[in-house]
Protein backbone atom coordinates (compact mmCIF):
# COMPACT_ATOMS: atom_id res chain seq x y z
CA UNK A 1 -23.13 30.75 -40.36
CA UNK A 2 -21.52 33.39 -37.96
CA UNK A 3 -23.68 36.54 -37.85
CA UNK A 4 -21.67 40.01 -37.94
CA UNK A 5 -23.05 42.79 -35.56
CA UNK A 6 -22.44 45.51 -38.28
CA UNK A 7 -21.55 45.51 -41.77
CA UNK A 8 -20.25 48.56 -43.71
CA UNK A 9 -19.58 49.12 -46.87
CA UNK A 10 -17.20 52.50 -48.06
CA UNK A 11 -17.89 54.98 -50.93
CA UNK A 12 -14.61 57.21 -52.09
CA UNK A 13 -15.86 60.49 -53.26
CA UNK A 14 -13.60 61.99 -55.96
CA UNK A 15 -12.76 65.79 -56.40
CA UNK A 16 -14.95 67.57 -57.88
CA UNK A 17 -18.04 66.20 -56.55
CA UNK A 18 -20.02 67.15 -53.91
CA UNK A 19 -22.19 64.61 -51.75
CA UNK A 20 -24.71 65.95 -49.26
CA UNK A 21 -26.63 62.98 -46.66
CA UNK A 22 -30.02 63.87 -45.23
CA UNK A 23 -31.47 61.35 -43.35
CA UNK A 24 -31.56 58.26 -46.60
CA UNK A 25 -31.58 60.95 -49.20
CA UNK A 26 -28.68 61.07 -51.00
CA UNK A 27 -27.69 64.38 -53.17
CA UNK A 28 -24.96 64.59 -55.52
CA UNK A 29 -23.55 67.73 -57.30
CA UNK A 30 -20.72 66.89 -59.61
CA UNK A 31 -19.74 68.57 -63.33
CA UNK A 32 -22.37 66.87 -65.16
CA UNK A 33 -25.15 67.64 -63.26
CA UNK A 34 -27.16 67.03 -59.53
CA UNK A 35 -28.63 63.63 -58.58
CA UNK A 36 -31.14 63.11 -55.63
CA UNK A 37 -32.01 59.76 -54.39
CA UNK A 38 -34.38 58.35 -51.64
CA UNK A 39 -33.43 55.62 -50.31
CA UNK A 40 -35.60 55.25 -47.48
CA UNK A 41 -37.08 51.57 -48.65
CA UNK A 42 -34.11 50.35 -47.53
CA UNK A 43 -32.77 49.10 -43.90
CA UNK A 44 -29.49 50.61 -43.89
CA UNK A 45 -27.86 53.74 -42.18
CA UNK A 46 -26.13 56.35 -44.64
CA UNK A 47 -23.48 58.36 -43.15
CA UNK A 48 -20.84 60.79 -44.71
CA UNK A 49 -17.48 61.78 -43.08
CA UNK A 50 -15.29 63.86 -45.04
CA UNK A 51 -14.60 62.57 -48.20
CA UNK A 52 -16.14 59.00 -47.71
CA UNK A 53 -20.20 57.88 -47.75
CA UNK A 54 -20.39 54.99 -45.34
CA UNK A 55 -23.46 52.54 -45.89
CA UNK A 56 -23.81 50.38 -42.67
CA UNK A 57 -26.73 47.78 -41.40
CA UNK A 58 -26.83 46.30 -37.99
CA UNK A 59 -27.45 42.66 -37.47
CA UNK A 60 -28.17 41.84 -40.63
CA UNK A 61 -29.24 38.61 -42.36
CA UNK A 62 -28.76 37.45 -46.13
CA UNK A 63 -31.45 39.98 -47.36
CA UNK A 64 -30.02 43.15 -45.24
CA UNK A 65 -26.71 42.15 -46.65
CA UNK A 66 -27.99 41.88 -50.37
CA UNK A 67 -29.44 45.41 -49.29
CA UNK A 68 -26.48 46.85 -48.17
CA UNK A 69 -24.78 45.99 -51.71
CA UNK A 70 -27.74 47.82 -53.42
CA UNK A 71 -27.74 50.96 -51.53
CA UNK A 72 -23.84 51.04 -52.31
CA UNK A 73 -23.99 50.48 -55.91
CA UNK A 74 -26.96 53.57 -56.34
CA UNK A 75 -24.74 55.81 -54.58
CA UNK A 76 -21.62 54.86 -56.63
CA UNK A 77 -23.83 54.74 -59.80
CA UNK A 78 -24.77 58.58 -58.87
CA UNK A 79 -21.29 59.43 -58.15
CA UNK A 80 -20.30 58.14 -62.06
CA UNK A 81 -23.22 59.66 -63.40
CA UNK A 82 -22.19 63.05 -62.46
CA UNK A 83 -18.54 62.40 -63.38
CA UNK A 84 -18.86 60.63 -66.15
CA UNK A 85 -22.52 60.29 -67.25
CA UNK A 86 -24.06 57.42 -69.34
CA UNK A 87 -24.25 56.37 -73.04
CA UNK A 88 -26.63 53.35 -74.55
CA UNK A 89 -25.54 52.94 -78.26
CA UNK A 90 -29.03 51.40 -79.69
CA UNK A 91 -28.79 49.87 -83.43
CA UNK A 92 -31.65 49.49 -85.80
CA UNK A 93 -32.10 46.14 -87.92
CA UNK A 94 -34.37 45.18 -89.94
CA UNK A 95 -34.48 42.49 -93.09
CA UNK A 96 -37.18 43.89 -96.00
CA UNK A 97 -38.98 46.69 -94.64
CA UNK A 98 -37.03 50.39 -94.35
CA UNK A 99 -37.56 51.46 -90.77
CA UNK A 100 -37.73 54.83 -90.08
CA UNK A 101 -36.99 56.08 -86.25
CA UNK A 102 -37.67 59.93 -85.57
CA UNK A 103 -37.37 61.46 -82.40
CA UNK A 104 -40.88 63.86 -81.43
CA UNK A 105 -39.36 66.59 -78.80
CA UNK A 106 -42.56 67.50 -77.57
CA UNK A 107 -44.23 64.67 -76.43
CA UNK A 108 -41.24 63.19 -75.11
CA UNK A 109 -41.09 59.90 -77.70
CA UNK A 110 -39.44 58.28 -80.05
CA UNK A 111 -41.64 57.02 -82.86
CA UNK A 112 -40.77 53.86 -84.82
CA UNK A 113 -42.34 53.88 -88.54
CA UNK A 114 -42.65 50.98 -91.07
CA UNK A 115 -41.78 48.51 -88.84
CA UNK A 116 -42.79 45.02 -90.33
CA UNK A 117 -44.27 46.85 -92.90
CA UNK A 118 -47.20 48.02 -90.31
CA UNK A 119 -49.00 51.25 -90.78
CA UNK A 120 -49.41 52.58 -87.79
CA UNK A 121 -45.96 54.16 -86.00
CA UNK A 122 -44.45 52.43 -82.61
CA UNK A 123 -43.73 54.59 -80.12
CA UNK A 124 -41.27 54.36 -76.95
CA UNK A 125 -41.18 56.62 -73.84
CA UNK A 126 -38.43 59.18 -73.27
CA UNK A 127 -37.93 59.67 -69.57
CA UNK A 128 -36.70 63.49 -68.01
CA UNK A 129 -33.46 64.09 -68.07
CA UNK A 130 -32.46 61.76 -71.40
CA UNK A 131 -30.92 62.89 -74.44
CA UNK A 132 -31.70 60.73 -77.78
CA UNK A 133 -30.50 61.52 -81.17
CA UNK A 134 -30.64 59.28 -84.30
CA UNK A 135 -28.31 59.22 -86.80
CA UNK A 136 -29.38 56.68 -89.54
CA UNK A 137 -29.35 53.51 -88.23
CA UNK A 138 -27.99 54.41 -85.33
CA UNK A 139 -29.61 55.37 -81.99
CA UNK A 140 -27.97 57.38 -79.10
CA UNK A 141 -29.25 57.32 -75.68
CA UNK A 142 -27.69 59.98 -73.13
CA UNK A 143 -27.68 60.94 -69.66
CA UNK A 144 -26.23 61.08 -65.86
CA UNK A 145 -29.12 59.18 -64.12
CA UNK A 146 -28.44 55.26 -65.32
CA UNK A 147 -32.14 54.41 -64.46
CA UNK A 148 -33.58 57.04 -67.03
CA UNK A 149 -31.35 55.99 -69.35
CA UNK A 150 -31.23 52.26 -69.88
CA UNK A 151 -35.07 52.55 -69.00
CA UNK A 152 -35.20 54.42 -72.14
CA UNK A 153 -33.06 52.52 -73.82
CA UNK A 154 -35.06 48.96 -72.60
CA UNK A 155 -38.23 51.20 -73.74
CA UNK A 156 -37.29 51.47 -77.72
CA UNK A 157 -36.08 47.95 -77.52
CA UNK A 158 -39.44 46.74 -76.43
CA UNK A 159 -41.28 48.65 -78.46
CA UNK A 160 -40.50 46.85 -81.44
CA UNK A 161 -40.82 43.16 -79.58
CA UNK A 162 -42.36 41.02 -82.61
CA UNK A 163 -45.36 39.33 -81.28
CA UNK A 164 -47.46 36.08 -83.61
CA UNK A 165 -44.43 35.14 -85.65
CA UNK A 166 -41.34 33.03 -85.40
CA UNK A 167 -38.50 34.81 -83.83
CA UNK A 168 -36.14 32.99 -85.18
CA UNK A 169 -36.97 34.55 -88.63
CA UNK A 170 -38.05 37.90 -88.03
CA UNK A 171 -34.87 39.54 -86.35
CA UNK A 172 -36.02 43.07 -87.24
CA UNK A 173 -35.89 45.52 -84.11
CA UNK A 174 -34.21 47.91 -82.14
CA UNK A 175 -31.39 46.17 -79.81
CA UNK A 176 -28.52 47.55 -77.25
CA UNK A 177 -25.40 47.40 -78.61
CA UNK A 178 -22.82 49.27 -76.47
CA UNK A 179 -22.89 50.40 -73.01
CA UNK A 180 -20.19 52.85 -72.44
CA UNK A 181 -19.62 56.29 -70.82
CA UNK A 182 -20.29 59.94 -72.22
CA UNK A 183 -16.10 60.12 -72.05
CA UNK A 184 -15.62 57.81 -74.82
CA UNK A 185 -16.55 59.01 -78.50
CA UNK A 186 -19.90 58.75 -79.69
CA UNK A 187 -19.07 57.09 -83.17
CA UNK A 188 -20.71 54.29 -84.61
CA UNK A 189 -20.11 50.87 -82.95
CA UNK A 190 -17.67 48.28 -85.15
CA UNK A 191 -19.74 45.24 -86.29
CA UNK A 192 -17.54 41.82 -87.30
């Protein structure tokens, strides 16, 4: 396998947002919001010239290369998240037992009652910068930083994972349904 001396790969910022390099922190200002990210655990080199962020590596084998790809994708994930943000669409199912799902402000949760019939509420971590409302059966999960969001998100999904019984015939939980932008309306999701 021939080896390449450098590889680059090029970022297009769009109007309207502002990137700022600092060594391997990354800062983005766009409409939405700011994003800072460190990305210092990484071997690549992070440059900005005018209106393109170029992520480079020098001699690099298969893992540098995988790297490379990674670095790329944060930056262009921060670059969307200011533009456009993110939006998890959660939906709640369960078979016998009403579940109740109530957001608590102030300690930064979202508490899950009456699930399985249990008495004793499930609760699942909201991370800074996330905005979740519920609407019936429906659970909204908003923000511009895609790791605090779908960590949310992943967080109410596993905090109703059924444990000692068969899976196949307890489906009640709390499961992703749509992945979209905050662009697109917020309705509820069409099930066939």
């Amino acid at each position: 396998m021939a080896r390449f001396e450098t590889l680059q790969r090029t970022i297009q910022v769009p109007d309207g947002v502002t990137v700022g390099v600092e060594g391997k922190t990354v800062k983005v200002k766009g409409p939405l919001g700011a994003l800072q990210e460190d990305l210092s655990h990484l071997p690549v080199t992070i440059t900005q010239t005018g209106r393109e962020v170029q992520v480079s590596v020098t001699w690099p084998r298969k893992r540098e290369i995988g790297m490379l790809g990674t670095a790329a994708a944060h930056v262009r994930n921060m670059i969307r998240g200011v533009t456009k943000g993110y939006r998890y669409n959660l939906r709640t199912v369960y078979a016998h037992f009403p579940v109740t799902v109530k957001v608590d402000e102030k300690a930064k949760a979202l508490k899950v009652e009456n699930f399985t019939g249990e008495k004793t509420p499930r609760s699942a971590q909201i991370l800074d910068g996330v905005k979740v409302a519920v609407k019936g059966d429906d659970i909204t999960v908003e923000g511009i930083d895609i790791k605090a969001v779908s960590q949310t998100a992943a967080n109410i999904q596993n905090s109703t994972k059924i444990k000692k019984k068969d899976l196949r015939v307890f489906l009640d939980g709390i499961y992703i349904d749509t992945k979209t932008s905050l662009e697109t309306p917020a309705g509820p999701s069409k099930v066939k």
